[in-house]
C-alpha atoms as a PDB file:
ATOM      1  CA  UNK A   1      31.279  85.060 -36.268  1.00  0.00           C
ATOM      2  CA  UNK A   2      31.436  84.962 -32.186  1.00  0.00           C
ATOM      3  CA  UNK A   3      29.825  81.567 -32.224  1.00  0.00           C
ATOM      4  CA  UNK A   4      31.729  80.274 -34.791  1.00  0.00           C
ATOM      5  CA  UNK A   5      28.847  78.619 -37.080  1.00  0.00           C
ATOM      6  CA  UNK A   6      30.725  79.877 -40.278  1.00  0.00           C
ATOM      7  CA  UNK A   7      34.428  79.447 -42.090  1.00  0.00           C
ATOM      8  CA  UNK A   8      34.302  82.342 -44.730  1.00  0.00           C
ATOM      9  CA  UNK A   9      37.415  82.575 -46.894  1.00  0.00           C
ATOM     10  CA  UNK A  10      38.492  85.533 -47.893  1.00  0.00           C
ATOM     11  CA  UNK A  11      38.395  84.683 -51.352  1.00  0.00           C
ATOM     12  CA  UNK A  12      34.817  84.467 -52.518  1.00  0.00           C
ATOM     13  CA  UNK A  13      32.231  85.488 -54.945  1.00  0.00           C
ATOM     14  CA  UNK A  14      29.271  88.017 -54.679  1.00  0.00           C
ATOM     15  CA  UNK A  15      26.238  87.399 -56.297  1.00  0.00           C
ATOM     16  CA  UNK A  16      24.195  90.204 -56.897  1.00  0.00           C
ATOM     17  CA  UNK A  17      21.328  91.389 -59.343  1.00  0.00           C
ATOM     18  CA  UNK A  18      22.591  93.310 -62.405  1.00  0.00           C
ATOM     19  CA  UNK A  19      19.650  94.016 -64.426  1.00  0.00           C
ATOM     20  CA  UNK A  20      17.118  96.575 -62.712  1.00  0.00           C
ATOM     21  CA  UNK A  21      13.973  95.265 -64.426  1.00  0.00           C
ATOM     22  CA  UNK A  22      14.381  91.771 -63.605  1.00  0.00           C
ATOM     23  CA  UNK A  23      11.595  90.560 -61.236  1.00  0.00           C
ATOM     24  CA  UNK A  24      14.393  88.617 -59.010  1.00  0.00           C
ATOM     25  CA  UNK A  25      15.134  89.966 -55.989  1.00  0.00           C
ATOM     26  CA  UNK A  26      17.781  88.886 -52.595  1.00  0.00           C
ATOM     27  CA  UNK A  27      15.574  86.787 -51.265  1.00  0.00           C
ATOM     28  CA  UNK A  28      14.250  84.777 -54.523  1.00  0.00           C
ATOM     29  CA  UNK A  29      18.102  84.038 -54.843  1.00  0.00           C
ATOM     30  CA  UNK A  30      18.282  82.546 -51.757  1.00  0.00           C
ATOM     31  CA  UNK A  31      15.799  80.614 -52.509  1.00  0.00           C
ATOM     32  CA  UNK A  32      16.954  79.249 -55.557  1.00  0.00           C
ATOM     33  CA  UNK A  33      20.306  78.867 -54.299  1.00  0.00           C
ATOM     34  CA  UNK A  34      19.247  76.804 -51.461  1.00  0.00           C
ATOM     35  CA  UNK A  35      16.919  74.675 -53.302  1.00  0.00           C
ATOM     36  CA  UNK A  36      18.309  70.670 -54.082  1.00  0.00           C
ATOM     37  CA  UNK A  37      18.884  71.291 -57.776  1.00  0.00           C
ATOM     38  CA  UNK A  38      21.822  74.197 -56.975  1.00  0.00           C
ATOM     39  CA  UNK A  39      23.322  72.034 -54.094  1.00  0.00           C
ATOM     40  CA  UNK A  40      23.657  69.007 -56.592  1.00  0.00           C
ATOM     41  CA  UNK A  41      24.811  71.045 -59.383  1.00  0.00           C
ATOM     42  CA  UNK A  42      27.063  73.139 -56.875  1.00  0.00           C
ATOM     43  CA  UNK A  43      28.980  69.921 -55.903  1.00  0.00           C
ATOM     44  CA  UNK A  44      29.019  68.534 -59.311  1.00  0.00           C
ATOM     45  CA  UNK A  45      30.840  72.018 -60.879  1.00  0.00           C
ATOM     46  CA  UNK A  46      32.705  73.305 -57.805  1.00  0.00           C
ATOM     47  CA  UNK A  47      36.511  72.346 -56.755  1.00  0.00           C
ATOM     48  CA  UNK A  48      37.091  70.047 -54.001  1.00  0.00           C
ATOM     49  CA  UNK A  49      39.158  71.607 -51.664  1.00  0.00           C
ATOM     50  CA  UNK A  50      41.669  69.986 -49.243  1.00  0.00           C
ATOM     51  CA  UNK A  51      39.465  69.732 -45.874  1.00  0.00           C
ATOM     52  CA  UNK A  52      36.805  68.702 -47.822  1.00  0.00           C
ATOM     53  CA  UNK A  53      36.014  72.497 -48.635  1.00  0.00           C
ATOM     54  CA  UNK A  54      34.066  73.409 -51.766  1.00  0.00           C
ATOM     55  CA  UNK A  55      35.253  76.560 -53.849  1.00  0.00           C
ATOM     56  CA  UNK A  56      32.319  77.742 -56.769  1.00  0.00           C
ATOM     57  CA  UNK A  57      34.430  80.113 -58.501  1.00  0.00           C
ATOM     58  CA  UNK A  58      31.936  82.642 -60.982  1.00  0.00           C
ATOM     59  CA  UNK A  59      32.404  80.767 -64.027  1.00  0.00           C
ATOM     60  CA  UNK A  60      31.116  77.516 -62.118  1.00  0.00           C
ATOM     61  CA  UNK A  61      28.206  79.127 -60.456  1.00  0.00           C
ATOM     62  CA  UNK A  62      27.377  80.397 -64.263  1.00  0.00           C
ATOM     63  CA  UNK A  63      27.011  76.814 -65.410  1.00  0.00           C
ATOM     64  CA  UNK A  64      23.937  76.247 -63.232  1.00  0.00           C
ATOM     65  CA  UNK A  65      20.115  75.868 -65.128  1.00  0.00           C
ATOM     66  CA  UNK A  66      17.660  77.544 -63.838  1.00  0.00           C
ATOM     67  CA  UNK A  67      14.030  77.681 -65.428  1.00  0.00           C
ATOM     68  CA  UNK A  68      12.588  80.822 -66.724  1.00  0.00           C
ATOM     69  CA  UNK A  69      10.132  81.727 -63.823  1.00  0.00           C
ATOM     70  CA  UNK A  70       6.897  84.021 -64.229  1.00  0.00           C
ATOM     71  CA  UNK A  71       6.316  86.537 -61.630  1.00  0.00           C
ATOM     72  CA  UNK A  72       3.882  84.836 -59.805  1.00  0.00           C
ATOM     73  CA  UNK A  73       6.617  81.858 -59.077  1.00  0.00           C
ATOM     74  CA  UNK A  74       9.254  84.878 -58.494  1.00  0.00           C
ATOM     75  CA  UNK A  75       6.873  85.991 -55.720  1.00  0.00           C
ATOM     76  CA  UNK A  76       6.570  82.747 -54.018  1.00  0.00           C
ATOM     77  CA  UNK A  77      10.215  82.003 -54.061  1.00  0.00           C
ATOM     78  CA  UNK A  78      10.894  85.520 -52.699  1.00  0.00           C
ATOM     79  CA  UNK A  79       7.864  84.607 -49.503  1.00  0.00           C
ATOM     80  CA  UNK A  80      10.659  81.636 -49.032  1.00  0.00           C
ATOM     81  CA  UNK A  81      13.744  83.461 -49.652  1.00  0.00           C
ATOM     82  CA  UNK A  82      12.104  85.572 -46.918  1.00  0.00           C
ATOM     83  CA  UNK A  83      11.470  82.913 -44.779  1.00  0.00           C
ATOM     84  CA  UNK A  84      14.517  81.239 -44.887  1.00  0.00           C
ATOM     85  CA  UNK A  85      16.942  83.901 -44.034  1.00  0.00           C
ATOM     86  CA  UNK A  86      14.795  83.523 -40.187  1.00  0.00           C
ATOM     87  CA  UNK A  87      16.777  81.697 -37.364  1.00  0.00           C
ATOM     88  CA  UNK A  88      15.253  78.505 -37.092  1.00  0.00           C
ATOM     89  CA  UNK A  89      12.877  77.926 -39.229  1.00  0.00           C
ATOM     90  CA  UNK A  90      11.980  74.383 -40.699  1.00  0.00           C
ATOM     91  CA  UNK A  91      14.329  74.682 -43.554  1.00  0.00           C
ATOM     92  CA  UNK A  92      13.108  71.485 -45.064  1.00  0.00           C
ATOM     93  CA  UNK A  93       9.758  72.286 -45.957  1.00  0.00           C
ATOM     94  CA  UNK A  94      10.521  75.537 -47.544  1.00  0.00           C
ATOM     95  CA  UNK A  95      13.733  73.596 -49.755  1.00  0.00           C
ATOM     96  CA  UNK A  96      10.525  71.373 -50.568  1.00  0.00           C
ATOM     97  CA  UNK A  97       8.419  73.870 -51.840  1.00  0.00           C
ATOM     98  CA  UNK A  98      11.453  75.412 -53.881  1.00  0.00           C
ATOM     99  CA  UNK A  99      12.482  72.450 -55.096  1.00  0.00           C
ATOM    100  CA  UNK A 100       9.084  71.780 -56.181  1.00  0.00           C
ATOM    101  CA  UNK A 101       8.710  75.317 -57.944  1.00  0.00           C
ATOM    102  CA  UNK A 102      11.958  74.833 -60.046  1.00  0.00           C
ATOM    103  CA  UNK A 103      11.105  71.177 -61.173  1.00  0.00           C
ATOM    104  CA  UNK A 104       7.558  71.973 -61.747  1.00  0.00           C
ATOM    105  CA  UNK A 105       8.885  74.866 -64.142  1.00  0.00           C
ATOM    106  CA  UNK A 106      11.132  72.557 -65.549  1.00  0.00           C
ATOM    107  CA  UNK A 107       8.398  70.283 -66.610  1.00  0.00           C
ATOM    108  CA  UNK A 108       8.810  67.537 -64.399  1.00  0.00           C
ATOM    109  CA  UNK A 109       5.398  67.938 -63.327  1.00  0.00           C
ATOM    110  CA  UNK A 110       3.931  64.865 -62.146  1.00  0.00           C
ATOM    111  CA  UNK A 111       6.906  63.315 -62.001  1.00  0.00           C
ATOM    112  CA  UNK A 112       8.452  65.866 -59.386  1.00  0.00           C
ATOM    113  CA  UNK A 113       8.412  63.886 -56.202  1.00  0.00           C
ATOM    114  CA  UNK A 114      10.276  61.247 -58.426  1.00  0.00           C
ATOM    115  CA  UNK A 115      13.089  63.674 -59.403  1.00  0.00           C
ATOM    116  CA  UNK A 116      13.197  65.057 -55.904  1.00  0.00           C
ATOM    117  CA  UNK A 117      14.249  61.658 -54.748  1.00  0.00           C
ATOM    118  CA  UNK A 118      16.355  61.085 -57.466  1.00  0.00           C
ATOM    119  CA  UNK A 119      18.018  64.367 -56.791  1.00  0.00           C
ATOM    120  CA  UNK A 120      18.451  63.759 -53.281  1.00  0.00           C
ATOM    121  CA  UNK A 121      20.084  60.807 -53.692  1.00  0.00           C
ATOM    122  CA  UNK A 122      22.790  62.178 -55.849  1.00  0.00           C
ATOM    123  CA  UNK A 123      23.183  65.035 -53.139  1.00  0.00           C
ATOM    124  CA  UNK A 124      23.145  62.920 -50.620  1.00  0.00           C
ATOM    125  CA  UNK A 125      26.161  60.624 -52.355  1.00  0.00           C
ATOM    126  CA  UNK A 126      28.162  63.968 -53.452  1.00  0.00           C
ATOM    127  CA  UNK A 127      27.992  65.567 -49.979  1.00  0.00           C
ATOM    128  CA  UNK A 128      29.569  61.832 -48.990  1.00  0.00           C
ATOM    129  CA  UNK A 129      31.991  61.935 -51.110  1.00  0.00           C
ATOM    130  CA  UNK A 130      33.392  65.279 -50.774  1.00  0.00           C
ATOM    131  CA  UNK A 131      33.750  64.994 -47.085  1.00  0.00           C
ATOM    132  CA  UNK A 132      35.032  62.035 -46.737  1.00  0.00           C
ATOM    133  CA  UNK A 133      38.216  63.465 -48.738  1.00  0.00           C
END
């Protein structure tokens, strides 16, 4: 951490892939960890720390929905995964296209760019909130 970009904790959860016939893989976690509907549902279930730090402990990161993705949808998210793990890259359009992947599986269909918004604004206002403590 020489250029000191990160504050890792000692205390923290690892997240790793138990079942050796599931189609997930590193990088399709990234990707749906990064995506809007974990950050919202991250800062709703995680602990506020003082500093404004948020601790997920593994029975809040348990709580989160995700949809039940086909393969094909496992691929793409692992081409982002992939892509967003590369030093700067236009995170914003990849979060896009996963955000638009998860809500699409969870039937929001043509209402997606709707619940994008919707879910940005409640981001937006629990990011706010939490630092500002």
């Amino acid at each position: 951490n020489n250029e000191s970009k990160y504050l890792i904790d000692a205390n923290f959860s690892s997240l790793w892939i138990s079942d050796k016939k599931s189609p997930h893989n590193n990088y399709s976690l990234l990707a749906l960890l990064n995506s809007t509907w974990a950050t919202v549902a991250m800062e709703e279930y995680g602990t506020v720390m003082g500093g404004g730090a948020l601790k997920l402990e593994a029975t809040q990161l348990k709580k989160i929905p995700f949809p039940i993705l086909n393969p094909a949808l496992i691929s793409r998210l692992t081409i982002l995964g992939e892509n967003l793990s590369v030093p700067d890259v236009n995170t914003e359009r990849l979060i896009f296209e996963i955000d638009s992947i998860i809500l699409n599986a969870f039937g929001f269909g043509p209402n997606v760019l709707q619940k994008l918004n919707e879910l940005s604004v409640i981001k937006q206002t629990l990011l706010k909130k939490r630092i500002r403590k």
